[in-house]
PDB file of N, CA and C in Angstrom:
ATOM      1  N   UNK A   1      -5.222  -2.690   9.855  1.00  0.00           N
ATOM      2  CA  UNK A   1      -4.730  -3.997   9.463  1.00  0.00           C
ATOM      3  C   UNK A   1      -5.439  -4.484   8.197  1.00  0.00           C
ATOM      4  N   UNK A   2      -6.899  -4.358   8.221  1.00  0.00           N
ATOM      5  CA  UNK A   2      -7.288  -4.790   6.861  1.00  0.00           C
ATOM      6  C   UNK A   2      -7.042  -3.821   5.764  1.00  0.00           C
ATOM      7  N   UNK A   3      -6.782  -2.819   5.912  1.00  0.00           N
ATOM      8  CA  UNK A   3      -6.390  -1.863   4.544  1.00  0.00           C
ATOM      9  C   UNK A   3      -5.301  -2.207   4.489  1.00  0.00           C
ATOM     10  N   UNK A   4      -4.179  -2.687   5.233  1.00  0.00           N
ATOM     11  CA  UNK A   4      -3.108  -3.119   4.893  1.00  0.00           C
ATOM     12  C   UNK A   4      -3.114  -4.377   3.870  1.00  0.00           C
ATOM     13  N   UNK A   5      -3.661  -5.505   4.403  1.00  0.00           N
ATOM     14  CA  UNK A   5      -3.877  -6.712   3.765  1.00  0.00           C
ATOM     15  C   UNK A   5      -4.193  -6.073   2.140  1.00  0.00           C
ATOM     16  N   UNK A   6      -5.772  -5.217   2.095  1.00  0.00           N
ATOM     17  CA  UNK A   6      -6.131  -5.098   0.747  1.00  0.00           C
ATOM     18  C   UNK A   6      -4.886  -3.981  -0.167  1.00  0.00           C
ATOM     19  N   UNK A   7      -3.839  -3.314   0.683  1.00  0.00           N
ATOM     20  CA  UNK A   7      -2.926  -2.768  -0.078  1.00  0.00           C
ATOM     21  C   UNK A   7      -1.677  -3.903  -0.613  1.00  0.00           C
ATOM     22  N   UNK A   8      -1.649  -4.595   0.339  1.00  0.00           N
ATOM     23  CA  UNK A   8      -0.835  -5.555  -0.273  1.00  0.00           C
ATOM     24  C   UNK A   8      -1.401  -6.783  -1.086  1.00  0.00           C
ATOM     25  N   UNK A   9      -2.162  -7.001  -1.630  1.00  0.00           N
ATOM     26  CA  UNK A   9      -2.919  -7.583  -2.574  1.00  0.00           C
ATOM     27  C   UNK A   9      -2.688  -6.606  -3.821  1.00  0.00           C
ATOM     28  N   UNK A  10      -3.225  -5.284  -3.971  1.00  0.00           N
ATOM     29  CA  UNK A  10      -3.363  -4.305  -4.733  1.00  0.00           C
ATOM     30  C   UNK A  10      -2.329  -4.818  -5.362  1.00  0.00           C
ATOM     31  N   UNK A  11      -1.002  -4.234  -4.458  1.00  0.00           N
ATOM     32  CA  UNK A  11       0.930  -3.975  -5.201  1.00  0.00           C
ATOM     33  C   UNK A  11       0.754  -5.433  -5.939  1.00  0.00           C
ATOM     34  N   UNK A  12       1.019  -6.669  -5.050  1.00  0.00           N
ATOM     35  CA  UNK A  12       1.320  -8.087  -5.922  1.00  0.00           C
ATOM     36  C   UNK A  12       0.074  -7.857  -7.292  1.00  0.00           C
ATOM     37  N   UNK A  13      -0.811  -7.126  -6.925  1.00  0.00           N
ATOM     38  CA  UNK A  13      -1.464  -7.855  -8.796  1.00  0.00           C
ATOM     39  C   UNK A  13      -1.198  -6.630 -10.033  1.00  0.00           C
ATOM     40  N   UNK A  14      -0.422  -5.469  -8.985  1.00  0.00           N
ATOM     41  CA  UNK A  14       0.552  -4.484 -10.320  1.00  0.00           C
ATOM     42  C   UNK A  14       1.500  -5.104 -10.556  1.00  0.00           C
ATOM     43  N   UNK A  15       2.133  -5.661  -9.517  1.00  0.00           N
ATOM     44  CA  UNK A  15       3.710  -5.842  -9.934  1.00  0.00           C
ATOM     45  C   UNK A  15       3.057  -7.143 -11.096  1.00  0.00           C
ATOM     46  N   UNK A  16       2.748  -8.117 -10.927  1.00  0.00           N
ATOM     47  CA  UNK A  16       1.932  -9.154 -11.395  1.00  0.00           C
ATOM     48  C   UNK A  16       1.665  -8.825 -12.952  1.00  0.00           C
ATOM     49  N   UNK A  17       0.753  -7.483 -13.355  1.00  0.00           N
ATOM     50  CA  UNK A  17       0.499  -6.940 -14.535  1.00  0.00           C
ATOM     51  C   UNK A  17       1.960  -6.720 -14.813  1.00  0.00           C
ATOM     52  N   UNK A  18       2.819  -6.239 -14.445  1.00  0.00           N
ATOM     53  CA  UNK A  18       4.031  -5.350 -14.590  1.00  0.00           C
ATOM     54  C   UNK A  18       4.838  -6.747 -15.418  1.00  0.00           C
ATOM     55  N   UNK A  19       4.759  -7.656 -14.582  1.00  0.00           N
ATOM     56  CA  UNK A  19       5.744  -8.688 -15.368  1.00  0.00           C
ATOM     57  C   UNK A  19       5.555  -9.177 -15.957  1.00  0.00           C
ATOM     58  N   UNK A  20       4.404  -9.571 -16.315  1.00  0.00           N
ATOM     59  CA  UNK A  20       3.127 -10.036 -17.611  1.00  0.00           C
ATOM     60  C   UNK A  20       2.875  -9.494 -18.291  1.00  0.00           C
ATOM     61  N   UNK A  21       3.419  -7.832 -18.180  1.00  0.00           N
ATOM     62  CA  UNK A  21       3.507  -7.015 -19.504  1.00  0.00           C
ATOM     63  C   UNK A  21       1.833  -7.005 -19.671  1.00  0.00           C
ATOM     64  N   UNK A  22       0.993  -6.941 -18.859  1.00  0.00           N
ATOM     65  CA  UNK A  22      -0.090  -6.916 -19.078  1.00  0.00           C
ATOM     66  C   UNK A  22      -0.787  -5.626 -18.685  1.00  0.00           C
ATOM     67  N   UNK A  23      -0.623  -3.917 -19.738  1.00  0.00           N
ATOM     68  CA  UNK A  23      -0.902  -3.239 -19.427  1.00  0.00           C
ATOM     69  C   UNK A  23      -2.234  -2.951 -20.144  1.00  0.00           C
ATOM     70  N   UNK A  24      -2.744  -1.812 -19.176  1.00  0.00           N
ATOM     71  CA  UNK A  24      -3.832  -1.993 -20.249  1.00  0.00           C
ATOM     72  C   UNK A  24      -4.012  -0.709 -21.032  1.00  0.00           C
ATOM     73  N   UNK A  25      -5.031  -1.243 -22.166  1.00  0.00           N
ATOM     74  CA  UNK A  25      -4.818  -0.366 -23.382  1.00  0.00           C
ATOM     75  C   UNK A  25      -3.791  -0.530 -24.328  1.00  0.00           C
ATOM     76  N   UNK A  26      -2.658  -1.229 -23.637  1.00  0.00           N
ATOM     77  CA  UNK A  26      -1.364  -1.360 -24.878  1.00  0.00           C
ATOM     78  C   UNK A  26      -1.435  -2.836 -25.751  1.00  0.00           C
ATOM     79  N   UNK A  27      -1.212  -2.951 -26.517  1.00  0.00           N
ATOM     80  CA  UNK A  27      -1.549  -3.875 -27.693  1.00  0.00           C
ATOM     81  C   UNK A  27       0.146  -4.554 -27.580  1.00  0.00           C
ATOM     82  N   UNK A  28       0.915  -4.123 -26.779  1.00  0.00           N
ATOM     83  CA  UNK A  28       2.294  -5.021 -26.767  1.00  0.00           C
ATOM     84  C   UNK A  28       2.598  -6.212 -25.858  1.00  0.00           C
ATOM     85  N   UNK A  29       1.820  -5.952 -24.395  1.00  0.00           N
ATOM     86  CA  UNK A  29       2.153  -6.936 -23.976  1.00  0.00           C
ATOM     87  C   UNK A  29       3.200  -7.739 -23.201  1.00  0.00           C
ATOM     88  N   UNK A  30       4.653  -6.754 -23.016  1.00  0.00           N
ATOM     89  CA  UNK A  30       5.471  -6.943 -23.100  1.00  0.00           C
ATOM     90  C   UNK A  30       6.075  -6.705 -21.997  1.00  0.00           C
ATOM     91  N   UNK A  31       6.480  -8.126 -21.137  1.00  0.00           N
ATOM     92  CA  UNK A  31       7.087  -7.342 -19.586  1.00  0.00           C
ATOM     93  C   UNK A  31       8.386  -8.284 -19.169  1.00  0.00           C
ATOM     94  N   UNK A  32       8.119  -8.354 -17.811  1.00  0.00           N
ATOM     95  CA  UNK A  32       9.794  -8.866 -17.881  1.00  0.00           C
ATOM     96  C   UNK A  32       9.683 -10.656 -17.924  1.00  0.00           C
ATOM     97  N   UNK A  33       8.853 -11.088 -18.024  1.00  0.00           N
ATOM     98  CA  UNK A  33       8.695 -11.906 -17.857  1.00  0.00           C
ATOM     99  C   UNK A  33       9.173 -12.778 -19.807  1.00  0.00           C
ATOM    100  N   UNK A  34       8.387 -12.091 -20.436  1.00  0.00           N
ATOM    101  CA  UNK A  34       8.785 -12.027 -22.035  1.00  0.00           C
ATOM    102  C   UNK A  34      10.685 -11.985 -22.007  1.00  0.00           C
ATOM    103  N   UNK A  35      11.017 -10.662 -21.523  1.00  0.00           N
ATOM    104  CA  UNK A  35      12.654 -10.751 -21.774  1.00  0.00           C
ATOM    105  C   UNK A  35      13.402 -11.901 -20.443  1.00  0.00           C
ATOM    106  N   UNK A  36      12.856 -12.321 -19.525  1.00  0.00           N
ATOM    107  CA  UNK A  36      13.674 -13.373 -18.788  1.00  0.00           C
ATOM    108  C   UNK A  36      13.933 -14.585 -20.148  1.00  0.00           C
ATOM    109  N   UNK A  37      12.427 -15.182 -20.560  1.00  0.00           N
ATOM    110  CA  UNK A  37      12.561 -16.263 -21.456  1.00  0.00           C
ATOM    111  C   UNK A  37      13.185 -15.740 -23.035  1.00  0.00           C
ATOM    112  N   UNK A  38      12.943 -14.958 -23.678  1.00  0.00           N
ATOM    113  CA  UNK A  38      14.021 -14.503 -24.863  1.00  0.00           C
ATOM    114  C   UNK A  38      15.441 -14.396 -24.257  1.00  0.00           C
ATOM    115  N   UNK A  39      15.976 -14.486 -23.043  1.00  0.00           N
ATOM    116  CA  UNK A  39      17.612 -14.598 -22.368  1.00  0.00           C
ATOM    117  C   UNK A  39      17.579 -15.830 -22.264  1.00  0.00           C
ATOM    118  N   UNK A  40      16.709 -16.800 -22.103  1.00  0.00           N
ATOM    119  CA  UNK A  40      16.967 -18.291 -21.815  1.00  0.00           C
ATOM    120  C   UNK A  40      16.862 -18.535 -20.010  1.00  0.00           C
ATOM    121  N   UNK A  41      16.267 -17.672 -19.436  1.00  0.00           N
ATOM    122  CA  UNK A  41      15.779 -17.568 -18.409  1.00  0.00           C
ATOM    123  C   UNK A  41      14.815 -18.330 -17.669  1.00  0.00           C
ATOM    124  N   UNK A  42      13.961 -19.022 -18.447  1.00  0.00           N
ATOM    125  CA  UNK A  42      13.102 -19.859 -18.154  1.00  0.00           C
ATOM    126  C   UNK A  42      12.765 -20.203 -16.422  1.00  0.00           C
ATOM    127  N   UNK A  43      13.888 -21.074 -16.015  1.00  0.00           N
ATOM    128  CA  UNK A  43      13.703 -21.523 -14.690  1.00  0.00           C
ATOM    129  C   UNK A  43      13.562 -19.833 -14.037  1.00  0.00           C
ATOM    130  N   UNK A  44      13.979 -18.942 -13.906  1.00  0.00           N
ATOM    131  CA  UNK A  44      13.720 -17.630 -13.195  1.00  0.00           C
ATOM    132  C   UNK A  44      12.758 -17.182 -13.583  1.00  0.00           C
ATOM    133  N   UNK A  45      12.040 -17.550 -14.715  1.00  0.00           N
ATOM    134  CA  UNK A  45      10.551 -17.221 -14.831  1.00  0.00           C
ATOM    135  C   UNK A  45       9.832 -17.743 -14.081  1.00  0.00           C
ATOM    136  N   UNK A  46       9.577 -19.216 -14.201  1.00  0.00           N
ATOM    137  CA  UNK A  46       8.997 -20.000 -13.309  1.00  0.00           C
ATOM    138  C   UNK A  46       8.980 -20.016 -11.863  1.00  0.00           C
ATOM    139  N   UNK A  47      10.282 -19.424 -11.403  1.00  0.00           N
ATOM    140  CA  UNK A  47      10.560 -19.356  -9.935  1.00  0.00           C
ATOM    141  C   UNK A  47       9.875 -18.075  -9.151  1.00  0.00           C
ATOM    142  N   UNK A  48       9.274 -17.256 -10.352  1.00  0.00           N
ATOM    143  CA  UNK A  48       8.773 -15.920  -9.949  1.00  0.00           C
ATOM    144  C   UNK A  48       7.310 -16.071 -10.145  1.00  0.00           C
ATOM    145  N   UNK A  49       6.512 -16.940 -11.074  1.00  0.00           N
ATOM    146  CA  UNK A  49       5.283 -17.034 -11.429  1.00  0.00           C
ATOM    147  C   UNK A  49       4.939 -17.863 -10.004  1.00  0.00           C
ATOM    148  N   UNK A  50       5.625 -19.021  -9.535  1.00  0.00           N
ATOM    149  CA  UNK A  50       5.383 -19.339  -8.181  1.00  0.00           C
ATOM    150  C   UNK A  50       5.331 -18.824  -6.706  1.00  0.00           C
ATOM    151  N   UNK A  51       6.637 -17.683  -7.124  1.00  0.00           N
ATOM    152  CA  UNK A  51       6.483 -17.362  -5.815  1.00  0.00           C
ATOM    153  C   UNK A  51       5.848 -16.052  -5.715  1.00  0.00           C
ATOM    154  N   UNK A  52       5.068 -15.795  -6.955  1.00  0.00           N
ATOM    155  CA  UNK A  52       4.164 -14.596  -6.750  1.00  0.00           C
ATOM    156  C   UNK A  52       3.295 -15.437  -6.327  1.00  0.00           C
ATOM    157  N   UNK A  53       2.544 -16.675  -6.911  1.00  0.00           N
ATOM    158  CA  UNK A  53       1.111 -17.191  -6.712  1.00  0.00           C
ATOM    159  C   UNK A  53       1.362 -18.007  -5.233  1.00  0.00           C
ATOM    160  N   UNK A  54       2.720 -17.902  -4.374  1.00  0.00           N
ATOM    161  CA  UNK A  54       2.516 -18.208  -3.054  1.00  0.00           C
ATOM    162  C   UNK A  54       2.259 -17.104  -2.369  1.00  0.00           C
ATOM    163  N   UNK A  55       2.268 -15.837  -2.547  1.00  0.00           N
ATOM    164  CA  UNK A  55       2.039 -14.361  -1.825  1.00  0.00           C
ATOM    165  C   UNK A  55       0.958 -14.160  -1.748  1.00  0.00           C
ATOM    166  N   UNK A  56      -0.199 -14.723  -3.443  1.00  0.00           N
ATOM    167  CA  UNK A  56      -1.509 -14.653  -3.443  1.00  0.00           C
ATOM    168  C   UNK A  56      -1.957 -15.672  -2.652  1.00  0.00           C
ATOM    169  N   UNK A  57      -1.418 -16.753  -2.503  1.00  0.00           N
ATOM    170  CA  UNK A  57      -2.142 -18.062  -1.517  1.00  0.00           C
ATOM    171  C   UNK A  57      -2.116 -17.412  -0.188  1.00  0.00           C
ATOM    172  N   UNK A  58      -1.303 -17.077   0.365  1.00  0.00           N
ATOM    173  CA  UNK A  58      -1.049 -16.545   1.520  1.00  0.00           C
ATOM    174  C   UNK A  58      -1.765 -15.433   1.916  1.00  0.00           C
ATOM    175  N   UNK A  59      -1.678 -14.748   1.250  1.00  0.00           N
ATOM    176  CA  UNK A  59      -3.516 -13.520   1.114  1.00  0.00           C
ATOM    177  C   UNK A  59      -4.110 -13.835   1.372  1.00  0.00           C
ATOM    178  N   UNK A  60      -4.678 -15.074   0.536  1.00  0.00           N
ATOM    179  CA  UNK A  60      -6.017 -15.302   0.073  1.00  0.00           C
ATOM    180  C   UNK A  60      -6.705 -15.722   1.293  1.00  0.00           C
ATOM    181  N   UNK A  61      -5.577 -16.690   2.595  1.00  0.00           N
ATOM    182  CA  UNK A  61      -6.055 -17.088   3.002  1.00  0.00           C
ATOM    183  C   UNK A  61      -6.556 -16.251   4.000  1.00  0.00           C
ATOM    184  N   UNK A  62      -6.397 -15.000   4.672  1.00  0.00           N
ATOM    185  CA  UNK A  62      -6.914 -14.405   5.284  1.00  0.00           C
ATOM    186  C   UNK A  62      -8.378 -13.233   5.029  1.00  0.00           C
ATOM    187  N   UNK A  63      -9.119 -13.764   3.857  1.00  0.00           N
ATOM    188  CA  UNK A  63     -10.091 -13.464   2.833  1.00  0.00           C
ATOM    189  C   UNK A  63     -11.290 -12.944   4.082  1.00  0.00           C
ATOM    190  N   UNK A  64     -11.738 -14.009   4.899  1.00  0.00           N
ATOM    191  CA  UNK A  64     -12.668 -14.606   5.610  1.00  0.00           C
ATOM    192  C   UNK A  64     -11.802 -14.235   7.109  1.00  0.00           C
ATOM    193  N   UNK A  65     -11.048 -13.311   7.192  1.00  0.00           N
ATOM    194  CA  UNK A  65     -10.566 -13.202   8.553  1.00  0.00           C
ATOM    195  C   UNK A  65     -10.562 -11.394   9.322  1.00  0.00           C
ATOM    196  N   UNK A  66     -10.834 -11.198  10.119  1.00  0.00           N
ATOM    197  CA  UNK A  66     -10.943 -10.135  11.224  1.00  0.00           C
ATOM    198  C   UNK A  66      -9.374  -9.985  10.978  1.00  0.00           C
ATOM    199  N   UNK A  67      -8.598  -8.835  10.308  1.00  0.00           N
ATOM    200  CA  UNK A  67      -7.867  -8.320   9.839  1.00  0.00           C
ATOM    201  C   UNK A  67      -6.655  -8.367  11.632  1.00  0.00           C
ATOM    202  N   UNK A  68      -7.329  -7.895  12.474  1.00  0.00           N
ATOM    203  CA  UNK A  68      -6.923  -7.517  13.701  1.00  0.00           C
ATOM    204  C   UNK A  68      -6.590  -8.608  14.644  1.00  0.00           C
ATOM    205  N   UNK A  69      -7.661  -9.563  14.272  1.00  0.00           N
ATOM    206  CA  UNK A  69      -7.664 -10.736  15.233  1.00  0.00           C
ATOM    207  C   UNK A  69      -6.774 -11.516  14.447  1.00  0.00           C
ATOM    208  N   UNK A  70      -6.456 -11.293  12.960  1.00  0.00           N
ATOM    209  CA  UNK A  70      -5.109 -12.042  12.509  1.00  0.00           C
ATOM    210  C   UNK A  70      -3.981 -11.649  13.482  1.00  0.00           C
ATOM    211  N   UNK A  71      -3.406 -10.671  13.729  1.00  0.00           N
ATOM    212  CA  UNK A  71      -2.253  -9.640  14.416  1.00  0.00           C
ATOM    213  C   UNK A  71      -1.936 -10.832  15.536  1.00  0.00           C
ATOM    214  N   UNK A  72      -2.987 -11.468  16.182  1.00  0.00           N
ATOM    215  CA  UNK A  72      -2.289 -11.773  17.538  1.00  0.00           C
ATOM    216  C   UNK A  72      -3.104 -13.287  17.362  1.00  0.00           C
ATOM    217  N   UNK A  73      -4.072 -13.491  16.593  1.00  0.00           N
ATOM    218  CA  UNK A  73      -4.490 -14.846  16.368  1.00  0.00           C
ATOM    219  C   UNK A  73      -3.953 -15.579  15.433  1.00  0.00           C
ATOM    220  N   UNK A  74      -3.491 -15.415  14.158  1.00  0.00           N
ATOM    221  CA  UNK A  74      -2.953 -16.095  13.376  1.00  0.00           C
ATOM    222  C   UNK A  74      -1.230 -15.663  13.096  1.00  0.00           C
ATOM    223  N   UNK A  75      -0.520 -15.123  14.266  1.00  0.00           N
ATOM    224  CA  UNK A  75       0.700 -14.916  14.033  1.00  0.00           C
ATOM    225  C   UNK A  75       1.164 -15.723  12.488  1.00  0.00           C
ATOM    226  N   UNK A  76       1.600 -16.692  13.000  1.00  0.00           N
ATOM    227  CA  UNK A  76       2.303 -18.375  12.287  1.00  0.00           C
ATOM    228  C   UNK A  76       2.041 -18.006  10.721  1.00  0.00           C
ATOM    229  N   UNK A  77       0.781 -17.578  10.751  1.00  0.00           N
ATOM    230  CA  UNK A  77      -0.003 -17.250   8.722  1.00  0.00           C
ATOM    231  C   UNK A  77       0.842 -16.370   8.420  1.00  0.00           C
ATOM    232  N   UNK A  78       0.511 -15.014   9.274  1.00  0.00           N
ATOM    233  CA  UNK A  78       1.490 -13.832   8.817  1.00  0.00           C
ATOM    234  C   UNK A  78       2.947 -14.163   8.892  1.00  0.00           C
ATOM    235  N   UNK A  79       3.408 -14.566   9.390  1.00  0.00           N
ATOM    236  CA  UNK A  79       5.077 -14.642   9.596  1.00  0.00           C
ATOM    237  C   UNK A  79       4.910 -15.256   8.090  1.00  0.00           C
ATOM    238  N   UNK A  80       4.187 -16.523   7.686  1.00  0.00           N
ATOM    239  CA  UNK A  80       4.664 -17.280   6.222  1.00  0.00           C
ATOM    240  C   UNK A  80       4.346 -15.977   5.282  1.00  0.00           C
ATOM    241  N   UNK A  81       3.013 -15.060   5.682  1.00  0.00           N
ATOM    242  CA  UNK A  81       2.637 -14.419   4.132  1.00  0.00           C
ATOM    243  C   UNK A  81       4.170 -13.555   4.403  1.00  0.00           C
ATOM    244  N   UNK A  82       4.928 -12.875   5.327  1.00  0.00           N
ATOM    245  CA  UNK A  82       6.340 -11.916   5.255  1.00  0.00           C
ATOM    246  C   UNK A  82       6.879 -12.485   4.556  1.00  0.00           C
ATOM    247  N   UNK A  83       7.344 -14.193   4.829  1.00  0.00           N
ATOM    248  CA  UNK A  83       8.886 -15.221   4.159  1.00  0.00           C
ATOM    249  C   UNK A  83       8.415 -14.912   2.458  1.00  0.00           C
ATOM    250  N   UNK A  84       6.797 -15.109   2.008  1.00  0.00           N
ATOM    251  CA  UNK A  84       6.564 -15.206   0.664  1.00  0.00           C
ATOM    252  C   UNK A  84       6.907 -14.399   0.282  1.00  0.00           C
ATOM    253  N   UNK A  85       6.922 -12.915   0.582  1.00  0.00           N
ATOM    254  CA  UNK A  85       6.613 -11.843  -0.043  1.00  0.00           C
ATOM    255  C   UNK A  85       8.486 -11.748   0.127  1.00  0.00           C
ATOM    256  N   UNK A  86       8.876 -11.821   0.936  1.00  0.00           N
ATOM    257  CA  UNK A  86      10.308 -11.787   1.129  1.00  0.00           C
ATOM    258  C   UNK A  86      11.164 -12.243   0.132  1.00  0.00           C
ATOM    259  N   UNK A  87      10.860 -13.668   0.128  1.00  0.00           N
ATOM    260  CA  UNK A  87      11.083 -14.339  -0.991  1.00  0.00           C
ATOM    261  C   UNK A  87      11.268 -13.880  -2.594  1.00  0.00           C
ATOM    262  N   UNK A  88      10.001 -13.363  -2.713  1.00  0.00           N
ATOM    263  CA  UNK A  88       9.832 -12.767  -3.898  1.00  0.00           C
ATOM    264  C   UNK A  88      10.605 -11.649  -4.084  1.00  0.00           C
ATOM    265  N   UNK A  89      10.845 -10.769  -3.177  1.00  0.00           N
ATOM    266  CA  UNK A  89      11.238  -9.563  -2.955  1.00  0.00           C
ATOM    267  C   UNK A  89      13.212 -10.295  -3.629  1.00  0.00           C
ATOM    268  N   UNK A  90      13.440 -10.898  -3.250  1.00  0.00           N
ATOM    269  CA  UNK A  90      14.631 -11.224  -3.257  1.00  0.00           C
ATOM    270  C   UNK A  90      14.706 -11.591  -4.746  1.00  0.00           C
ATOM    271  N   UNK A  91      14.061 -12.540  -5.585  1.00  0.00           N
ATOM    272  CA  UNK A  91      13.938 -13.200  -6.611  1.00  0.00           C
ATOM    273  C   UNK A  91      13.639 -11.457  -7.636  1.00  0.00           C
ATOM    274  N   UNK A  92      13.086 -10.616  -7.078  1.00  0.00           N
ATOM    275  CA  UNK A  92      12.663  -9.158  -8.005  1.00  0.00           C
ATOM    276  C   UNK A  92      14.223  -8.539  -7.925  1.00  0.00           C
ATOM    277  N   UNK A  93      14.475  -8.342  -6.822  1.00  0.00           N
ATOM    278  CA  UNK A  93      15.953  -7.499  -6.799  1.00  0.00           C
ATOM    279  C   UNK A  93      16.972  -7.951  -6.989  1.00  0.00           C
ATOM    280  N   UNK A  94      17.423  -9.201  -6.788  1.00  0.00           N
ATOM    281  CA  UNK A  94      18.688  -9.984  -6.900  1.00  0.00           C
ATOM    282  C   UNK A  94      18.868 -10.536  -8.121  1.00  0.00           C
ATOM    283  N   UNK A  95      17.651 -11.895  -8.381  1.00  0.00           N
ATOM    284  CA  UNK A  95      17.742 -12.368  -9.812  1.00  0.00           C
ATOM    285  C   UNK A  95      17.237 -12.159 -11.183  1.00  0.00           C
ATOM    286  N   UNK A  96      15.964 -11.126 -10.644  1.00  0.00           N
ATOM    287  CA  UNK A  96      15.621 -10.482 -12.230  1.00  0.00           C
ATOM    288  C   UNK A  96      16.456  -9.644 -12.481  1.00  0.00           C
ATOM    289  N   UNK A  97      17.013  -8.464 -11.152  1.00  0.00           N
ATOM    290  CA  UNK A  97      17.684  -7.374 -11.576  1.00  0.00           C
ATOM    291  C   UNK A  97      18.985  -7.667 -11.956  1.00  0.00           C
ATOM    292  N   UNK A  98      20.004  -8.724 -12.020  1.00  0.00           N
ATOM    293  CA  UNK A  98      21.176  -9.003 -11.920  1.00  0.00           C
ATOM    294  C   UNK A  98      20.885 -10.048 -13.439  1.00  0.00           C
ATOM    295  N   UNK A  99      20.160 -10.785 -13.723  1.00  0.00           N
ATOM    296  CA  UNK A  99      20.204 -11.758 -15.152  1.00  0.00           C
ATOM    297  C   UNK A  99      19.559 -10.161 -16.325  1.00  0.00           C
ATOM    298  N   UNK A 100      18.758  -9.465 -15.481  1.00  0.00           N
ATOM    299  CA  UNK A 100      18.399  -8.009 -16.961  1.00  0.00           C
ATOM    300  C   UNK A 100      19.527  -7.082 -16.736  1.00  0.00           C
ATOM    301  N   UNK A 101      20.124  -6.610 -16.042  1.00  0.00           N
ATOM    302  CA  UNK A 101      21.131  -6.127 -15.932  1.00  0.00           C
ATOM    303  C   UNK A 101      20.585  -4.708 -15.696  1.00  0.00           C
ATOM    304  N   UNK A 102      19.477  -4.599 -14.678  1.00  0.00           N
ATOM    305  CA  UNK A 102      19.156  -3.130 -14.290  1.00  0.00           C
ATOM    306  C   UNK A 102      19.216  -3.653 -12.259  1.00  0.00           C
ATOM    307  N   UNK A 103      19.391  -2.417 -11.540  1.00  0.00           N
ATOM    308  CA  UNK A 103      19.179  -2.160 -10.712  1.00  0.00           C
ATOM    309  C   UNK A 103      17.620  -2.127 -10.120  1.00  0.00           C
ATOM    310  N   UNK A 104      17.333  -2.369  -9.233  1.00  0.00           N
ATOM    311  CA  UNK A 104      15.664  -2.799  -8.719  1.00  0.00           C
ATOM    312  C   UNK A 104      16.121  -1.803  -7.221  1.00  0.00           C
ATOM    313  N   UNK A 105      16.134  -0.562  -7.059  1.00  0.00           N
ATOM    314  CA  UNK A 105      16.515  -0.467  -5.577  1.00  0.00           C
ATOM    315  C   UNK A 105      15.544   1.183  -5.198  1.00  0.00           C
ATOM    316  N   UNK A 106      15.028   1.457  -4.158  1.00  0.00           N
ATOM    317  CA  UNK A 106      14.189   2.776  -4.189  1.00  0.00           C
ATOM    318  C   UNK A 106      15.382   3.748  -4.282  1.00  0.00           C
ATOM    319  N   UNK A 107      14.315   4.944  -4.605  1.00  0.00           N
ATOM    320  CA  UNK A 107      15.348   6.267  -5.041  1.00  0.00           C
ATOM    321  C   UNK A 107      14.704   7.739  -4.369  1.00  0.00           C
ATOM    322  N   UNK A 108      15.170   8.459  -4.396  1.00  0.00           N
ATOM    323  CA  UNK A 108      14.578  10.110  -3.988  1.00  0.00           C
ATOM    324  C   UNK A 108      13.346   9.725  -4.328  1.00  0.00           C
ATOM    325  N   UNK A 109      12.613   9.789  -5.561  1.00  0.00           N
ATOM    326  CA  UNK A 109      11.232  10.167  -6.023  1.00  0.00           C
ATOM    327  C   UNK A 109      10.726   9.138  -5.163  1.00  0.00           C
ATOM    328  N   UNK A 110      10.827   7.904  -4.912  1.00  0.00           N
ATOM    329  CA  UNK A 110       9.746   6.685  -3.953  1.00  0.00           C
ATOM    330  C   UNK A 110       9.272   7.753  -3.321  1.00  0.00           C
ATOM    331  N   UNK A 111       8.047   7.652  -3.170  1.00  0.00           N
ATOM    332  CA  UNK A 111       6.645   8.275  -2.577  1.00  0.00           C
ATOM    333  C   UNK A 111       5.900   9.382  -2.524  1.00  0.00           C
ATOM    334  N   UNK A 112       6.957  10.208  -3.487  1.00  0.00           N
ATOM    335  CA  UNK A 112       6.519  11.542  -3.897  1.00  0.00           C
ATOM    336  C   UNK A 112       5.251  11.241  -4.624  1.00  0.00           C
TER     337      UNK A 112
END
């Protein structure tokens, strides 16, 4: 359970770099977050910078917690950190992928 928690922290602060175009070593900078607002995207920027930093709130708060004794002690937390991440999940595949005009969906190679 707690390697889970710290894997899902990990993904949100790639995907996080990923849309912030914040790679490193590259001097460009350039992620999706840059082409939402050059489309006039704005509000779908904003709606994603939030509901990433509710996935991190929702983490965060289990910082200071027995990974295990969350499972059956803090149900109620986990069910909200799923809706956040859900949330987001929806806002990545539906409205970034549908206003950029690419597909967001796994393929053969996922996990190779």
């Amino acid at each position: 359970a707690e390697e889970s928690l710290i894997q899902l922290e990990a993904g949100l602060q790639e995907w996080e770099r990923m849309y912030l175009g914040d790679y490193a070593g590259s001097a460009t900078n350039y992620g999706f977050e840059d082409m939402l607002v050059e489309l006039g995207y704005e509000q779908l920027d904003q709606s994603i910078k939030e509901a990433t930093q509710n996935c991190y709130t929702a983490l965060q708060s289990f910082t200071n917690t027995n990974a295990r004794a969350a499972l059956t002690e803090r149900m109620a937390d986990l069910e909200a950190l799923q809706e956040d991440l859900r949330a987001l999940l929806v806002l990545i595949k539906v409205d970034l992928g549908s206003n950029l005009s690419i597909v967001v969906t796994p393929n053969d190679l996922d996990g190779d």
